[in-house]
PDB file of N, CA and C in Angstrom:
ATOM      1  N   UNK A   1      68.879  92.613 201.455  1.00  0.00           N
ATOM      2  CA  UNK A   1      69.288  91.983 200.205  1.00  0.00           C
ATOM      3  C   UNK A   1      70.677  91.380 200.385  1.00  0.00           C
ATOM      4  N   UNK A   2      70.766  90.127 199.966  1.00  0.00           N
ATOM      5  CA  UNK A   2      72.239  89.505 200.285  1.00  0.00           C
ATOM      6  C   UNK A   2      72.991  89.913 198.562  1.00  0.00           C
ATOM      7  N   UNK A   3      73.854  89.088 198.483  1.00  0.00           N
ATOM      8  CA  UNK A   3      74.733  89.013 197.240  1.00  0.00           C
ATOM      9  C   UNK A   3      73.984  88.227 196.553  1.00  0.00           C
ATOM     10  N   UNK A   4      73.678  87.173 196.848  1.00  0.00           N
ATOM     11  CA  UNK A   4      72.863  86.386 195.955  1.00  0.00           C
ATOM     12  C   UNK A   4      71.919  86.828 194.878  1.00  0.00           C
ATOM     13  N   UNK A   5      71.144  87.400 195.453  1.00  0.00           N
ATOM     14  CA  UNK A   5      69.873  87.566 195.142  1.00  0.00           C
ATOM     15  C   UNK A   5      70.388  89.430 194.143  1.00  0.00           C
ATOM     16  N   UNK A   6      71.163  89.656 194.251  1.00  0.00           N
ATOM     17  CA  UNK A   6      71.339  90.799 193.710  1.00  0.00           C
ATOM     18  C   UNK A   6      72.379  90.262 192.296  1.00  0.00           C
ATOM     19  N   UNK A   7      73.153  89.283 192.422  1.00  0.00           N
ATOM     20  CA  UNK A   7      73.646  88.791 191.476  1.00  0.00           C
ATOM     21  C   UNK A   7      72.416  88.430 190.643  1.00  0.00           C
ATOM     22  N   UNK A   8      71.710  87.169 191.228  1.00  0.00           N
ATOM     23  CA  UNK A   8      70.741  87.159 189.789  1.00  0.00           C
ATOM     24  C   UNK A   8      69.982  88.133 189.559  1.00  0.00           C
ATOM     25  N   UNK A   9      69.548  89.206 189.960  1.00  0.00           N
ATOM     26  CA  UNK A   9      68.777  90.055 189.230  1.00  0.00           C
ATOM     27  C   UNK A   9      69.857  90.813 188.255  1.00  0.00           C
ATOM     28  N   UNK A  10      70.573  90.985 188.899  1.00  0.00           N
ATOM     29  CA  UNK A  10      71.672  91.371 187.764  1.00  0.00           C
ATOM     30  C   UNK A  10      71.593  91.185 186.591  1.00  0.00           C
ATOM     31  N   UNK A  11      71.869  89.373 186.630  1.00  0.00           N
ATOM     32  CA  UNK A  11      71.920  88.299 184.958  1.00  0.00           C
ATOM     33  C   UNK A  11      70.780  88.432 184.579  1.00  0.00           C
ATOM     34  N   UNK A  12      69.917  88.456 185.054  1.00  0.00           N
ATOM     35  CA  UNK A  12      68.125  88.335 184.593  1.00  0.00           C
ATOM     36  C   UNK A  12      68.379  89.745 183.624  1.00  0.00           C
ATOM     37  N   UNK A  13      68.578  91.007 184.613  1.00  0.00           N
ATOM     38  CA  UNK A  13      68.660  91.984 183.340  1.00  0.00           C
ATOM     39  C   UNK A  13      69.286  92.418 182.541  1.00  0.00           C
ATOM     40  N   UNK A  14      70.636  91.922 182.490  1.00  0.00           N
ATOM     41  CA  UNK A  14      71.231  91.835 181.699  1.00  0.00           C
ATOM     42  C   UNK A  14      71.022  91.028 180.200  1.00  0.00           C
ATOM     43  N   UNK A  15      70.475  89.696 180.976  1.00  0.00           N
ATOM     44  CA  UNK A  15      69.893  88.654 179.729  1.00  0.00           C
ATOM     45  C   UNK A  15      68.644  89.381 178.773  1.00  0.00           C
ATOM     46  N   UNK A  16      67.744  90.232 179.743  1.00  0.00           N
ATOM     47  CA  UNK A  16      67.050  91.028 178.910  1.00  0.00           C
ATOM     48  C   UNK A  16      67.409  92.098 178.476  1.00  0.00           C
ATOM     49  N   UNK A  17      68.616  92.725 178.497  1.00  0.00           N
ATOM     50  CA  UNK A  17      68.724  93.892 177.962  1.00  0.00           C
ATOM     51  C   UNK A  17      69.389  93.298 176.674  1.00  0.00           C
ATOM     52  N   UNK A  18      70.320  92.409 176.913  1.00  0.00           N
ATOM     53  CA  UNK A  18      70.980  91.696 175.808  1.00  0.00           C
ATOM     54  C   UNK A  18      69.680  90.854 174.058  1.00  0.00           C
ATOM     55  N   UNK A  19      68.534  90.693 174.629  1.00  0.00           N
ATOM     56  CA  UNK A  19      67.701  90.242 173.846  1.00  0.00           C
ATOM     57  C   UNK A  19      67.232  91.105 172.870  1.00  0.00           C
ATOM     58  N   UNK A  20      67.044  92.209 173.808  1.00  0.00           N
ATOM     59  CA  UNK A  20      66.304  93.756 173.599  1.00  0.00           C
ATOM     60  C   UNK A  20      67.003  93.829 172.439  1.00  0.00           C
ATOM     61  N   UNK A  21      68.645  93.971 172.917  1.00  0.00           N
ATOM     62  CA  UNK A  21      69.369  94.638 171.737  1.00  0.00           C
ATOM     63  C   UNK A  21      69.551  93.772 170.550  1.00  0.00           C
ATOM     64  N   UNK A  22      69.464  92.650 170.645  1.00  0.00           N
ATOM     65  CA  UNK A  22      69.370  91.935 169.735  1.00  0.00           C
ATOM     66  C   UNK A  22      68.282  91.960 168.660  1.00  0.00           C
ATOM     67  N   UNK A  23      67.139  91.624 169.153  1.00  0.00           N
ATOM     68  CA  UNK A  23      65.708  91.644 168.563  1.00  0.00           C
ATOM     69  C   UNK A  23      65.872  93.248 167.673  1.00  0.00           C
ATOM     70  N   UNK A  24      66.392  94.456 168.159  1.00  0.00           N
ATOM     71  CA  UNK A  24      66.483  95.113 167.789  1.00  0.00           C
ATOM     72  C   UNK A  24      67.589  95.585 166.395  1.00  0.00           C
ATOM     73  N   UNK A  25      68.609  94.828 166.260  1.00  0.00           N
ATOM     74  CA  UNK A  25      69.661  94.501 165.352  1.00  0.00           C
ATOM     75  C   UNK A  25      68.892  93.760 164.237  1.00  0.00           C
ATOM     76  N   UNK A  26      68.126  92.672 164.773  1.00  0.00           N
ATOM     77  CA  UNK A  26      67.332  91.775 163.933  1.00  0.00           C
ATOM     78  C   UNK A  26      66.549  92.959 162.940  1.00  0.00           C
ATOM     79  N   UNK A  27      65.828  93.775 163.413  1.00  0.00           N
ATOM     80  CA  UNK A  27      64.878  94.519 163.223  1.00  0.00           C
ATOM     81  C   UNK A  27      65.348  95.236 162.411  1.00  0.00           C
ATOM     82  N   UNK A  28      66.401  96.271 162.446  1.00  0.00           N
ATOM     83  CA  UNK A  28      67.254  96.758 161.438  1.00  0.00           C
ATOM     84  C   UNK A  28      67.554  96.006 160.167  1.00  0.00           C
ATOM     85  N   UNK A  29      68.294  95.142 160.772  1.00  0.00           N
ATOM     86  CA  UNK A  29      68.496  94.430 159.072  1.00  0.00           C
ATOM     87  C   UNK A  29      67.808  93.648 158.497  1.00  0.00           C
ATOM     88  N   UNK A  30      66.387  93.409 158.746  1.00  0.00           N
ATOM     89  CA  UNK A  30      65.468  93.008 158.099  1.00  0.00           C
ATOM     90  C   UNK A  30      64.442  93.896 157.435  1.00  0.00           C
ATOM     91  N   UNK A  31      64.422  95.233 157.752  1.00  0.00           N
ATOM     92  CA  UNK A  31      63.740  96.093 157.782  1.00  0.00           C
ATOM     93  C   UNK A  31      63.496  96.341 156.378  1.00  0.00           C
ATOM     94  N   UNK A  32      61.945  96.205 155.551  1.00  0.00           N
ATOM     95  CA  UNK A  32      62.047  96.182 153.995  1.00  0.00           C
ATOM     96  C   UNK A  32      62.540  97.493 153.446  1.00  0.00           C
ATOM     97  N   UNK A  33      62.494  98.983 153.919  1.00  0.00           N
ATOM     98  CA  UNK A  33      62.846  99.959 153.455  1.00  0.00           C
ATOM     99  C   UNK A  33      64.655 100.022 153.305  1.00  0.00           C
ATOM    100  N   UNK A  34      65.092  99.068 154.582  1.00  0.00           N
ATOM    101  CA  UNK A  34      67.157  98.920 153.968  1.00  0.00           C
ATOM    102  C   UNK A  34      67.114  98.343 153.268  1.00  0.00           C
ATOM    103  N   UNK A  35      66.525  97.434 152.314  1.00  0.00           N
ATOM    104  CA  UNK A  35      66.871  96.372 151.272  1.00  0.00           C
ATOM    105  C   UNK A  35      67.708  97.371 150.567  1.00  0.00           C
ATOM    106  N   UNK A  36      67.282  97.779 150.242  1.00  0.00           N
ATOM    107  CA  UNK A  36      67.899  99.020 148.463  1.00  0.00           C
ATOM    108  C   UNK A  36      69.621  99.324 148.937  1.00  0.00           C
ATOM    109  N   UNK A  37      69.891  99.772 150.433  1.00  0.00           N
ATOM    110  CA  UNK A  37      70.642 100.258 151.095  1.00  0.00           C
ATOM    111  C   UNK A  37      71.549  99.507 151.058  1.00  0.00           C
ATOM    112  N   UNK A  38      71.297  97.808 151.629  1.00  0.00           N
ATOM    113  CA  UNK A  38      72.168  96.769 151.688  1.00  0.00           C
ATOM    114  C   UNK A  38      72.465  96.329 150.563  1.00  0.00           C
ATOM    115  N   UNK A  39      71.572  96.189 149.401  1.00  0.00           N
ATOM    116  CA  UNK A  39      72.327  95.467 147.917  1.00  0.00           C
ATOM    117  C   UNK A  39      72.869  96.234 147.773  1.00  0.00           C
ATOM    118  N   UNK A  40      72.984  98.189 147.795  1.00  0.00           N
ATOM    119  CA  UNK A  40      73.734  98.627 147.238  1.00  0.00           C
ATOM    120  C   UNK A  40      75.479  98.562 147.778  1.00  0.00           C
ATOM    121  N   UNK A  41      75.455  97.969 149.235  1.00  0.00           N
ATOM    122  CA  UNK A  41      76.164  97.875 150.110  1.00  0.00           C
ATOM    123  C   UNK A  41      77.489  96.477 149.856  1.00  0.00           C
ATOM    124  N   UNK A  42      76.458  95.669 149.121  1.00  0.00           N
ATOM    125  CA  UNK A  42      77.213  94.082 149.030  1.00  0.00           C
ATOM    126  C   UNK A  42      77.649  94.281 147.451  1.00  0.00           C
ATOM    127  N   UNK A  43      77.527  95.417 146.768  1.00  0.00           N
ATOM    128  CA  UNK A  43      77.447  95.394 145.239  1.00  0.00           C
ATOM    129  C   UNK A  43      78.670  96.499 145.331  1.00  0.00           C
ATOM    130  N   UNK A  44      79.011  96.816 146.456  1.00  0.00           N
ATOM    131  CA  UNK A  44      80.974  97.987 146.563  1.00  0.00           C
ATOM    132  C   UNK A  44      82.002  97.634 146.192  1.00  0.00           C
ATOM    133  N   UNK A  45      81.975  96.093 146.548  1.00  0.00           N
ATOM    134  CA  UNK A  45      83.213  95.078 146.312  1.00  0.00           C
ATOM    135  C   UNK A  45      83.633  94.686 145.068  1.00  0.00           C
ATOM    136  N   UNK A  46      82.669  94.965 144.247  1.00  0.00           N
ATOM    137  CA  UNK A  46      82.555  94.736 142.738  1.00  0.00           C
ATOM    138  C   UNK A  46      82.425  95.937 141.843  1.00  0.00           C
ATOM    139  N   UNK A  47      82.074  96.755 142.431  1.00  0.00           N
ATOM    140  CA  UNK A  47      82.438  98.331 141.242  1.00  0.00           C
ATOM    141  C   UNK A  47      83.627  98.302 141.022  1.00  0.00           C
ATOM    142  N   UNK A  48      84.120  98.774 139.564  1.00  0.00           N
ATOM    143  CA  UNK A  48      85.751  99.399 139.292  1.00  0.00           C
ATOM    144  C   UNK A  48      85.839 101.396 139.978  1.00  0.00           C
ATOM    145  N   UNK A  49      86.949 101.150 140.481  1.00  0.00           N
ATOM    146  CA  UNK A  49      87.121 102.470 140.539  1.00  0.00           C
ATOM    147  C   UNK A  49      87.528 103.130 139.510  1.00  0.00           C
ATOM    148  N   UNK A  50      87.006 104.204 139.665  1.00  0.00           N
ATOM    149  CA  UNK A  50      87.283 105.368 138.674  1.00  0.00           C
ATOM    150  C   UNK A  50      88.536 105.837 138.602  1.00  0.00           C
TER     151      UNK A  50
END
């Protein structure tokens, strides 16, 4: 195995691990059971404190 060839496998899996985690972020915050979680989340900024 030279350098070459070990560099791109490198980027190759990196590029897929990077997707992975992405697709997976996606997945989270689209997820219909967080809805309730996130409005209650974007609706903090606007309560009065007690």
């Amino acid at each position: 195995m030279d350098y070459a060839t070990v560099a791109k496998a490198v980027q190759q899996g990196g590029t897929l691990y990077f997707i992975v985690i992405f697709l997976a972020g996606c997945a989270y915050a689209f997820w219909p059971k967080k809805k309730a979680e996130f409005d209650a989340a974007a609706r903090l900024p606007l309560e009065e404190d007690a």
